[in-house]
PDB file of N, CA and C in Angstrom:
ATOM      1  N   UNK A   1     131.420  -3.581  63.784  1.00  0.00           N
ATOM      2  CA  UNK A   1     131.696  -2.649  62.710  1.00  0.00           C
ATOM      3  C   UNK A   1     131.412  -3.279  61.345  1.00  0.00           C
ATOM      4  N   UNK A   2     131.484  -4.863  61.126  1.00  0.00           N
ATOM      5  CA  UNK A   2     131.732  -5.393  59.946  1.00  0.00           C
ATOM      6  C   UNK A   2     130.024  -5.496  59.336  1.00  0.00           C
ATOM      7  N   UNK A   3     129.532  -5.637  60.284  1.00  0.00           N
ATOM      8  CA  UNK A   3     127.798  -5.580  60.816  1.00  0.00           C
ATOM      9  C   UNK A   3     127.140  -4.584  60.200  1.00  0.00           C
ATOM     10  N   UNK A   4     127.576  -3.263  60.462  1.00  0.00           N
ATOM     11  CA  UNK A   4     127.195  -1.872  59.748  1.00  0.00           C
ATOM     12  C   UNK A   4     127.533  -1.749  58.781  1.00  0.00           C
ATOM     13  N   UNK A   5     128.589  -2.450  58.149  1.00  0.00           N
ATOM     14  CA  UNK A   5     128.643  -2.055  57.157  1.00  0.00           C
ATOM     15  C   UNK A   5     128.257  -2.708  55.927  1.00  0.00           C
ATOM     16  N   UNK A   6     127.929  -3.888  56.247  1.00  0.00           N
ATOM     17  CA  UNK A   6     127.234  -4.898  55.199  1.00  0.00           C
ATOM     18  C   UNK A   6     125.912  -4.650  55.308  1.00  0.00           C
ATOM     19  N   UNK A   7     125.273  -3.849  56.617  1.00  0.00           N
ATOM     20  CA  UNK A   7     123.828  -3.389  57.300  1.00  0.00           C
ATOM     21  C   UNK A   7     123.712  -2.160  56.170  1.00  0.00           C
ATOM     22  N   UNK A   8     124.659  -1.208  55.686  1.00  0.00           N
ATOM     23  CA  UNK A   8     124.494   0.220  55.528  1.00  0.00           C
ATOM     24  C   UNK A   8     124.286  -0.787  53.507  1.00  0.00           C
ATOM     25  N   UNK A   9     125.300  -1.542  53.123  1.00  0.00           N
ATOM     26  CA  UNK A   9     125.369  -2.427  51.987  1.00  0.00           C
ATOM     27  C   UNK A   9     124.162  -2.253  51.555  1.00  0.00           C
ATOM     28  N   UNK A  10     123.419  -2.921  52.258  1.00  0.00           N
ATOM     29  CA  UNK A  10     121.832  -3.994  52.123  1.00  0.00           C
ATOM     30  C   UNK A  10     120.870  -2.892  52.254  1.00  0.00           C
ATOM     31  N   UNK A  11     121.053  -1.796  53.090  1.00  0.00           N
ATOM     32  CA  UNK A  11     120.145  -0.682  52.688  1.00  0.00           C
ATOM     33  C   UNK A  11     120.236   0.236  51.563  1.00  0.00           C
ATOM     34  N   UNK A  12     121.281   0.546  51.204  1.00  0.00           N
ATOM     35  CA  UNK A  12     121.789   1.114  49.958  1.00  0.00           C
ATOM     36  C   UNK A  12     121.235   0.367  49.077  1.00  0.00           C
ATOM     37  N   UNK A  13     121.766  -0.661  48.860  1.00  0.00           N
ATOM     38  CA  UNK A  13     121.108  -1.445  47.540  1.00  0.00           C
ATOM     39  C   UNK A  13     120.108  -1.454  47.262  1.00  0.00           C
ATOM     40  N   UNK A  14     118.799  -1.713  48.698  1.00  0.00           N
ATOM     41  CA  UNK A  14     117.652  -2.131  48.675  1.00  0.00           C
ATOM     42  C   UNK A  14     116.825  -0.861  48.451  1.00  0.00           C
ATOM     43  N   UNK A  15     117.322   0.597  49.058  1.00  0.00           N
ATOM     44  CA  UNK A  15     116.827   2.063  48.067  1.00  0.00           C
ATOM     45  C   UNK A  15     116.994   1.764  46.655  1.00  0.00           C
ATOM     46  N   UNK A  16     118.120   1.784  45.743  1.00  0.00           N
ATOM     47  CA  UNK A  16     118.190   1.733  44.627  1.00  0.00           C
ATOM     48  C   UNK A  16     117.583   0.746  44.194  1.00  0.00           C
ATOM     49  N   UNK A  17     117.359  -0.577  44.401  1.00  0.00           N
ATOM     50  CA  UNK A  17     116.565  -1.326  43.309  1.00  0.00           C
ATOM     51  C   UNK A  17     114.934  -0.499  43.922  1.00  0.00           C
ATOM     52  N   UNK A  18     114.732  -0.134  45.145  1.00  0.00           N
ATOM     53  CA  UNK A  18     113.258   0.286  45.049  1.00  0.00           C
ATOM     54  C   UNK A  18     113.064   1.852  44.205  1.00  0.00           C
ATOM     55  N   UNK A  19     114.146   2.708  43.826  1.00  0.00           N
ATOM     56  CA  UNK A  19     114.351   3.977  42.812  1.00  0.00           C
ATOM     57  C   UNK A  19     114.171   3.403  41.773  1.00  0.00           C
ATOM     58  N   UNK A  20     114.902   2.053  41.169  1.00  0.00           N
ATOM     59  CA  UNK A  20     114.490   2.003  39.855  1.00  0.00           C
ATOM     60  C   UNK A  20     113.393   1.408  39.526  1.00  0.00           C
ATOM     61  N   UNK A  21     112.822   0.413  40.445  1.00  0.00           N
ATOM     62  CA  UNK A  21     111.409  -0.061  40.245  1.00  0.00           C
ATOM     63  C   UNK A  21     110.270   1.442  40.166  1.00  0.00           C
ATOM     64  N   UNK A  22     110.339   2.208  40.403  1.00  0.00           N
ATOM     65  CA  UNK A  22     109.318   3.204  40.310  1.00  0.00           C
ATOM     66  C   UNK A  22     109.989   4.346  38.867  1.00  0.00           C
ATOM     67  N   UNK A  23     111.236   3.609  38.117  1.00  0.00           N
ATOM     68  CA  UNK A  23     111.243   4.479  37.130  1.00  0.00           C
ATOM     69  C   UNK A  23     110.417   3.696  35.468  1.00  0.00           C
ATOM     70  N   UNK A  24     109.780   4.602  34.858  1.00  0.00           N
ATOM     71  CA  UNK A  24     109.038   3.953  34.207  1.00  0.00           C
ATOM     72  C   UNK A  24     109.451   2.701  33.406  1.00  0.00           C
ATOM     73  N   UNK A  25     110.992   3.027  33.050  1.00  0.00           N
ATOM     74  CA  UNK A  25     111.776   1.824  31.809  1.00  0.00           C
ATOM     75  C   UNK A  25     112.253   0.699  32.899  1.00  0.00           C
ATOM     76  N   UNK A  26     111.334   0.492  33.735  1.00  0.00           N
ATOM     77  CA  UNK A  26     112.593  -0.271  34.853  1.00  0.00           C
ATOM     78  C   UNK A  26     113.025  -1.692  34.362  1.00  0.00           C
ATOM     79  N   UNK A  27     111.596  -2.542  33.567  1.00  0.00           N
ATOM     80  CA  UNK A  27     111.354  -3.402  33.670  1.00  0.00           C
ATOM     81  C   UNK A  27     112.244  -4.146  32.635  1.00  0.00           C
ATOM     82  N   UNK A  28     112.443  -3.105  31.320  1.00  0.00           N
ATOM     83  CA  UNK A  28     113.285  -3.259  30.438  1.00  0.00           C
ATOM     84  C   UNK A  28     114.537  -3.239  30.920  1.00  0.00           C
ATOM     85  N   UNK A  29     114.866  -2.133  31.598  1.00  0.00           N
ATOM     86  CA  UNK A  29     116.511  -2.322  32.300  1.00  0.00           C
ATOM     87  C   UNK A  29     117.037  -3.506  33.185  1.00  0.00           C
ATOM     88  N   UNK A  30     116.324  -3.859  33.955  1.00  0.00           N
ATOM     89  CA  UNK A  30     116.418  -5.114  34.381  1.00  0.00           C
ATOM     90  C   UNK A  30     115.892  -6.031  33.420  1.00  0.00           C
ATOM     91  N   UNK A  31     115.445  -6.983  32.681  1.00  0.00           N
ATOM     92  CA  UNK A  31     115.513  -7.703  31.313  1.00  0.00           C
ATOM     93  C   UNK A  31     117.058  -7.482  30.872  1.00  0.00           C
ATOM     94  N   UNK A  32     117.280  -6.485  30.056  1.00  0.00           N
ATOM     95  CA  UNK A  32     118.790  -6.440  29.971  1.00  0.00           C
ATOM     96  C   UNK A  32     120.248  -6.783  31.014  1.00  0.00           C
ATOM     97  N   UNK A  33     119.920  -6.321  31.789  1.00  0.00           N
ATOM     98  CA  UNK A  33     121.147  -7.095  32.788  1.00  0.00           C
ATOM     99  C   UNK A  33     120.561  -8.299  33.153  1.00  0.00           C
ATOM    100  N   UNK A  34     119.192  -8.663  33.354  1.00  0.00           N
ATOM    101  CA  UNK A  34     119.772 -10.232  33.252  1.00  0.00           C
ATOM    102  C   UNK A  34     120.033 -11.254  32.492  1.00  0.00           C
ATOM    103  N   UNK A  35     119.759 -10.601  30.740  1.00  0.00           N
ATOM    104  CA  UNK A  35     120.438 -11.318  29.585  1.00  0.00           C
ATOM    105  C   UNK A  35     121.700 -11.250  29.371  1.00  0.00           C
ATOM    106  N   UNK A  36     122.682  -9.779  30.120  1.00  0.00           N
ATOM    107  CA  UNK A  36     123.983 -10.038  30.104  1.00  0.00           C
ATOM    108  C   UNK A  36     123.830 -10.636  31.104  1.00  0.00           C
ATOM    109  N   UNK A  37     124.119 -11.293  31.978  1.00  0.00           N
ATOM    110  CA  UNK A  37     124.271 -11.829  33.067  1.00  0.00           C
ATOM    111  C   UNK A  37     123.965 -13.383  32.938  1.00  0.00           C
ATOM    112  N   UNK A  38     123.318 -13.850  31.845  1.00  0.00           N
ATOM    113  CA  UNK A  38     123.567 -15.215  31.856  1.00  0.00           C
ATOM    114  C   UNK A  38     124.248 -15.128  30.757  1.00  0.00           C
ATOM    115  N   UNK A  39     124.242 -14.372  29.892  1.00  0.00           N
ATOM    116  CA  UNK A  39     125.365 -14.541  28.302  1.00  0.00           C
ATOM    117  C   UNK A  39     126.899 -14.721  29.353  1.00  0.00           C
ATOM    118  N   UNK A  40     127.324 -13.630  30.275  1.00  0.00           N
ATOM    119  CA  UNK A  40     128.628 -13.753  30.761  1.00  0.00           C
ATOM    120  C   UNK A  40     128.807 -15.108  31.644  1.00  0.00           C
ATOM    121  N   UNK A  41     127.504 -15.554  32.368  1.00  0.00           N
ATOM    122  CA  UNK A  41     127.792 -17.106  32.886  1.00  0.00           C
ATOM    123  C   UNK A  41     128.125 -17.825  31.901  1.00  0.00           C
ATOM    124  N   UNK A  42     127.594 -18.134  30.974  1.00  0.00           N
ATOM    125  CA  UNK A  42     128.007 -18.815  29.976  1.00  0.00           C
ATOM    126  C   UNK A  42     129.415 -18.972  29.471  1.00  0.00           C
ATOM    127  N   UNK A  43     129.373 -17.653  28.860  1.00  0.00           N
ATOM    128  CA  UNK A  43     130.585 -17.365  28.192  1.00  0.00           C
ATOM    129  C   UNK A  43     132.410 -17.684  29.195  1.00  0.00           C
ATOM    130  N   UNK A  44     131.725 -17.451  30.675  1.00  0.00           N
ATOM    131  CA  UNK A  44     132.762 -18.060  31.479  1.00  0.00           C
ATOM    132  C   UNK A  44     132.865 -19.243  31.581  1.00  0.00           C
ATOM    133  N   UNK A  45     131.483 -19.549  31.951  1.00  0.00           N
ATOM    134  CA  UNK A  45     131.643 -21.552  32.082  1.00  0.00           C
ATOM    135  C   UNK A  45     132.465 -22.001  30.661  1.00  0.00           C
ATOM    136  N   UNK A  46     132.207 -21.728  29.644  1.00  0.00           N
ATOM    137  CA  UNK A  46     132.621 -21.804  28.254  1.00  0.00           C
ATOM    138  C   UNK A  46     134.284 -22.230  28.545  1.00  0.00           C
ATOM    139  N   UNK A  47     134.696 -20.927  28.484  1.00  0.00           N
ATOM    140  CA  UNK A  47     135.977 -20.294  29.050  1.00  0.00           C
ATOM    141  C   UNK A  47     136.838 -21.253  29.699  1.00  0.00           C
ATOM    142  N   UNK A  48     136.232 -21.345  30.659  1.00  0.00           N
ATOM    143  CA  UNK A  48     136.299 -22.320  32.322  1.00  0.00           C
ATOM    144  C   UNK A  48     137.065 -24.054  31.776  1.00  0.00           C
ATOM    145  N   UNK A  49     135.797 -24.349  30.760  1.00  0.00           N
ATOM    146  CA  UNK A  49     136.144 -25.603  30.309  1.00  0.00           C
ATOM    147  C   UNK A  49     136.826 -26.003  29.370  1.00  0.00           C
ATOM    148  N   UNK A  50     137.013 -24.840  28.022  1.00  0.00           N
ATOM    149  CA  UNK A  50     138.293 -24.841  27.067  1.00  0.00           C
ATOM    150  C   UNK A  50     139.820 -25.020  27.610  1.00  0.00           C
TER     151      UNK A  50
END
């Protein structure tokens, strides 16, 4: 059961990143989450070590 459902996970996900790769702004939208996405690593490691 735990199988299907991390199976059903990984297909879900893997539709949506292939929906937004075929939308025209994709490339920009992804650029943006992965500049938040190292600003918030940061800002935790930061955090982490204060």
């Amino acid at each position: 059961m735990k199988m299907a459902v991390w199976g059903m996970l990984a297909l879900s996900a893997g539709a949506l990143l292939f929906m937004l790769v075929r939308q025209p702004g994709a490339r920009r939208i992804f650029s943006s989450i992965g500049v938040h996405v190292v600003v918030a690593a940061f800002l935790l490691y930061g955090m982490q070590t204060a």
